[in-house]
Protein backbone atom coordinates (compact mmCIF):
# COMPACT_ATOMS: atom_id res chain seq x y z
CA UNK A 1 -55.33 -6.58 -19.09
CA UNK A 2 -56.85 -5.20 -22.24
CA UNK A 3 -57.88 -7.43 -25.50
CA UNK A 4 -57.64 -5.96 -28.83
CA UNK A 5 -59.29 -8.59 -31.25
CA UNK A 6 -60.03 -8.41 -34.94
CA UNK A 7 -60.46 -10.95 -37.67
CA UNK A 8 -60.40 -13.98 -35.25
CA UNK A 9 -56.75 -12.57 -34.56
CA UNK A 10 -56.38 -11.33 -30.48
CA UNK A 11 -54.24 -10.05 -28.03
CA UNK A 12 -53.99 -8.99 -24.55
CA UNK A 13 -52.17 -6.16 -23.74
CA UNK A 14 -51.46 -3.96 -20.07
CA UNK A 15 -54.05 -1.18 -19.50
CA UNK A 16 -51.58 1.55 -18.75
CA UNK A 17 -50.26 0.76 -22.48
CA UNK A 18 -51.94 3.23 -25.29
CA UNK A 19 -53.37 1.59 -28.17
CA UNK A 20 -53.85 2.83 -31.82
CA UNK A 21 -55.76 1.75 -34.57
CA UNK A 22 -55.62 2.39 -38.43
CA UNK A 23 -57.09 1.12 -41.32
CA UNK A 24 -57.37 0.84 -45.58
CA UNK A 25 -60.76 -0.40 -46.01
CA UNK A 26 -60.19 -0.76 -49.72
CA UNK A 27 -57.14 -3.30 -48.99
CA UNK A 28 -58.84 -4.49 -45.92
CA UNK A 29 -55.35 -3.81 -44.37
CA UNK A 30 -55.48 -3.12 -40.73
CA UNK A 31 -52.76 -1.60 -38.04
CA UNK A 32 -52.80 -1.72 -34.55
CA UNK A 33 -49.87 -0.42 -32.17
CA UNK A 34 -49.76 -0.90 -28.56
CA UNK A 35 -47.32 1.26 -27.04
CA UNK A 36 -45.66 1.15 -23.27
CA UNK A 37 -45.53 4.65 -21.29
CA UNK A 38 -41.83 4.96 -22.47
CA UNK A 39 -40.29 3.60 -25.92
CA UNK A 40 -41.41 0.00 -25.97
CA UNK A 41 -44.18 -0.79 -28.54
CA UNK A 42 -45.28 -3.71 -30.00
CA UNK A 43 -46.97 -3.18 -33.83
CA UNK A 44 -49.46 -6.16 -35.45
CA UNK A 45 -50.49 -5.28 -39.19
CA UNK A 46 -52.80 -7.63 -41.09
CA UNK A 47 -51.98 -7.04 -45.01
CA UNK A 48 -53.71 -9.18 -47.05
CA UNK A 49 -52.80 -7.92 -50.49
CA UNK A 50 -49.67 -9.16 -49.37
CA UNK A 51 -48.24 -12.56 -51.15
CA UNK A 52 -46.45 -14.45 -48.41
CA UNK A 53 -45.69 -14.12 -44.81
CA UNK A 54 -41.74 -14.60 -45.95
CA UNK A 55 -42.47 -11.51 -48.56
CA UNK A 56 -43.77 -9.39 -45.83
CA UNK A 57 -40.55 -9.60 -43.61
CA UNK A 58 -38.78 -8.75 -46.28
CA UNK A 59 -40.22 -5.91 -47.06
CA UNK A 60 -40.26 -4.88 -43.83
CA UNK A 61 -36.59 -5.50 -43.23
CA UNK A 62 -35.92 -3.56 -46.72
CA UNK A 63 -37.66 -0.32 -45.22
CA UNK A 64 -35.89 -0.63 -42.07
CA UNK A 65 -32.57 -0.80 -44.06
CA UNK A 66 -33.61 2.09 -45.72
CA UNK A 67 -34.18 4.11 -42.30
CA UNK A 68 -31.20 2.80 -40.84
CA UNK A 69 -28.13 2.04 -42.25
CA UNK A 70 -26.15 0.00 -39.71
CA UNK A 71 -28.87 -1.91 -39.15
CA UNK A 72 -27.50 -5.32 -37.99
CA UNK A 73 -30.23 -8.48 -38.65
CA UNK A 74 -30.54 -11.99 -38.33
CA UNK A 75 -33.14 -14.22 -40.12
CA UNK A 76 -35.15 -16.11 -37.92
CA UNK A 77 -38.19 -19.08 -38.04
CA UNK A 78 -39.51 -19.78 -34.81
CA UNK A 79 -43.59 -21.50 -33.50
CA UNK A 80 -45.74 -18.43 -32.46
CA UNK A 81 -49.54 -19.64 -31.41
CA UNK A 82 -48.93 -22.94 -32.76
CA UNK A 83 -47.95 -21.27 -36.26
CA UNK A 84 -45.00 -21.47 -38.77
CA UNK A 85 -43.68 -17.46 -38.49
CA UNK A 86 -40.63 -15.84 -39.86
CA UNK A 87 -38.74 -12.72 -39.85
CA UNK A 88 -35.95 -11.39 -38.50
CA UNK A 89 -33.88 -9.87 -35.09
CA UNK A 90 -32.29 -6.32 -35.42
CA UNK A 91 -30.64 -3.94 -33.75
CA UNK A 92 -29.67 -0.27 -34.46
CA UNK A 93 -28.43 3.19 -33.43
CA UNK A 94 -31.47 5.79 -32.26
CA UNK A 95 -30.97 8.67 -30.22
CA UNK A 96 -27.75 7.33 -28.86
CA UNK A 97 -29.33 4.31 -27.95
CA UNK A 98 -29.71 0.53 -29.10
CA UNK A 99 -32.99 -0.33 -30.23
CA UNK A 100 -33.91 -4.20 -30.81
CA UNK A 101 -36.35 -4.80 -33.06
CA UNK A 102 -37.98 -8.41 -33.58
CA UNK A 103 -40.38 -8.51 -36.81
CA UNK A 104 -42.32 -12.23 -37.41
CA UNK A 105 -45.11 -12.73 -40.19
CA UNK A 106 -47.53 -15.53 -39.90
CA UNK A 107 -50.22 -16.94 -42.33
CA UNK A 108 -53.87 -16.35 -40.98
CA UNK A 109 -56.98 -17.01 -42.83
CA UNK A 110 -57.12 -13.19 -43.29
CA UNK A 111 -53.95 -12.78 -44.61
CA UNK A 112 -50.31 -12.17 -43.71
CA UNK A 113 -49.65 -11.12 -40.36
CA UNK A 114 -46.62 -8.72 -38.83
CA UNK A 115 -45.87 -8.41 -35.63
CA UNK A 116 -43.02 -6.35 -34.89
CA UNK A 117 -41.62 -5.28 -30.86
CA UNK A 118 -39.47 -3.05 -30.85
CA UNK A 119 -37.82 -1.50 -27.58
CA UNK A 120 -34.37 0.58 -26.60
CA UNK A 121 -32.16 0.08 -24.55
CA UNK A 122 -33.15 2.95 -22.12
CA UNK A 123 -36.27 0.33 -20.96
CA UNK A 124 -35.76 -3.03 -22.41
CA UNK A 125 -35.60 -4.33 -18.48
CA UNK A 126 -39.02 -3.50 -17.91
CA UNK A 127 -40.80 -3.61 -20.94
CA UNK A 128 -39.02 -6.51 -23.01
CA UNK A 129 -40.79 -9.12 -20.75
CA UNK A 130 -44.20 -7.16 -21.44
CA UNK A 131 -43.72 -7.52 -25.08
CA UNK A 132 -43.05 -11.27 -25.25
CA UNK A 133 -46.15 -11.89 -22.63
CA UNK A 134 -48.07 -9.90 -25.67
CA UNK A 135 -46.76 -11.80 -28.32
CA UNK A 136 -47.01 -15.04 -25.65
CA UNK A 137 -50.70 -13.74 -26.14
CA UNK A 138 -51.43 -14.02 -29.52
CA UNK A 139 -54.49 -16.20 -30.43
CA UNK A 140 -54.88 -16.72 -34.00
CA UNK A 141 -58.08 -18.41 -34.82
CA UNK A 142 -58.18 -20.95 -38.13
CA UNK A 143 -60.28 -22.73 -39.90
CA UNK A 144 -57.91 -26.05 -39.20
C-alpha cells in the first residue's frame, strides 16, 4: 500500500493505482486523484476558500448536473473518520455504461474536504471494494 498525506489529512491507497497531484498555491487548494488500472478513481480536493462542507457538495453536484443531465442523486450524511460528512449518491449514463458516483465533504482544520469515488459498471466488482477500503482509510488529523 501507498500513503498520500498532506495537511495532517492521509490515505492509503494500492500501488498498482496511479496517483496525481495538483495544486493553487494562491488558494492553498490542493487535488489529488488516485486512479485504478481501469475506470475506478477515487478524487480528495482540499478547498479552503470554500464556506461549508454542505456548500461544497453542492457545488459539486451542480457541475455534475451540468455534465450530465439524467443524473439521478440522493442526499446523504453519513460518519467518515469519526467526522460529520455530507454529500450525495449518483448515478449516470457514460459510454453506455452506469457510473456511480459517491461525493462526501468533511470539515478539517484546513478546510473543506471532497472526496468523491466514482466507478462504472464495467469494474465496480473489483474496484468498488478498493475504493471504500480508501475512503475506510482516511485519517484526518484535528486539533480536538
Amino acid at each position: 500500500m501507498q500513503t498520500f498525506e498532506r495537511d495532517r489529512i492521509a490515505i492509503r491507497y494500492p500501488e498498482s493505482w496511479d496517483i496525481e497531484e495538483a495544486e493553487d498555491a494562491e488558494s492553498g487548494a490542493w487535488t489529488v486523484t488516485v486512479s485504478s488500472p481501469e475506470t475506478a478513481f477515487l478524487m480528495m480536493s482540499l478547498q479552503p476558500e470554500a464556506d461549508h462542507p454542505g456548500d461544497l457538495a453542492d457545488q459539486t453536484l451542480e457541475a455534475l448536473r451540468a455534465d450530465y443531465q439524467e443524473l439521478d442523486a440522493e442526499n446523504v450524511v453519513e460518519t467518515i473518520c469519526g467526522l460529520p460528512a455530507v454529500g450525495f449518491n449518483a448515478d449516470f449514463i457514460t459510454a453506455d455504461t452506469t457510473t456511480t458516483c459517491r461525493v462526501r465533504c468533511v470539515a478539517t482544520d484546513a478546510g473543506p474536504l471532497l472526496l468523491m469515488v466514482q466507478v462504472s459498471e464495467y469494474d465496480r466488482a473489483r474496484n468498488e471494494p478498493v475504493l471504500a477500503a480508501i475512503v475506510k482509510s482516511l485519517d484526518v488529523d484535528t486539533d480536538d
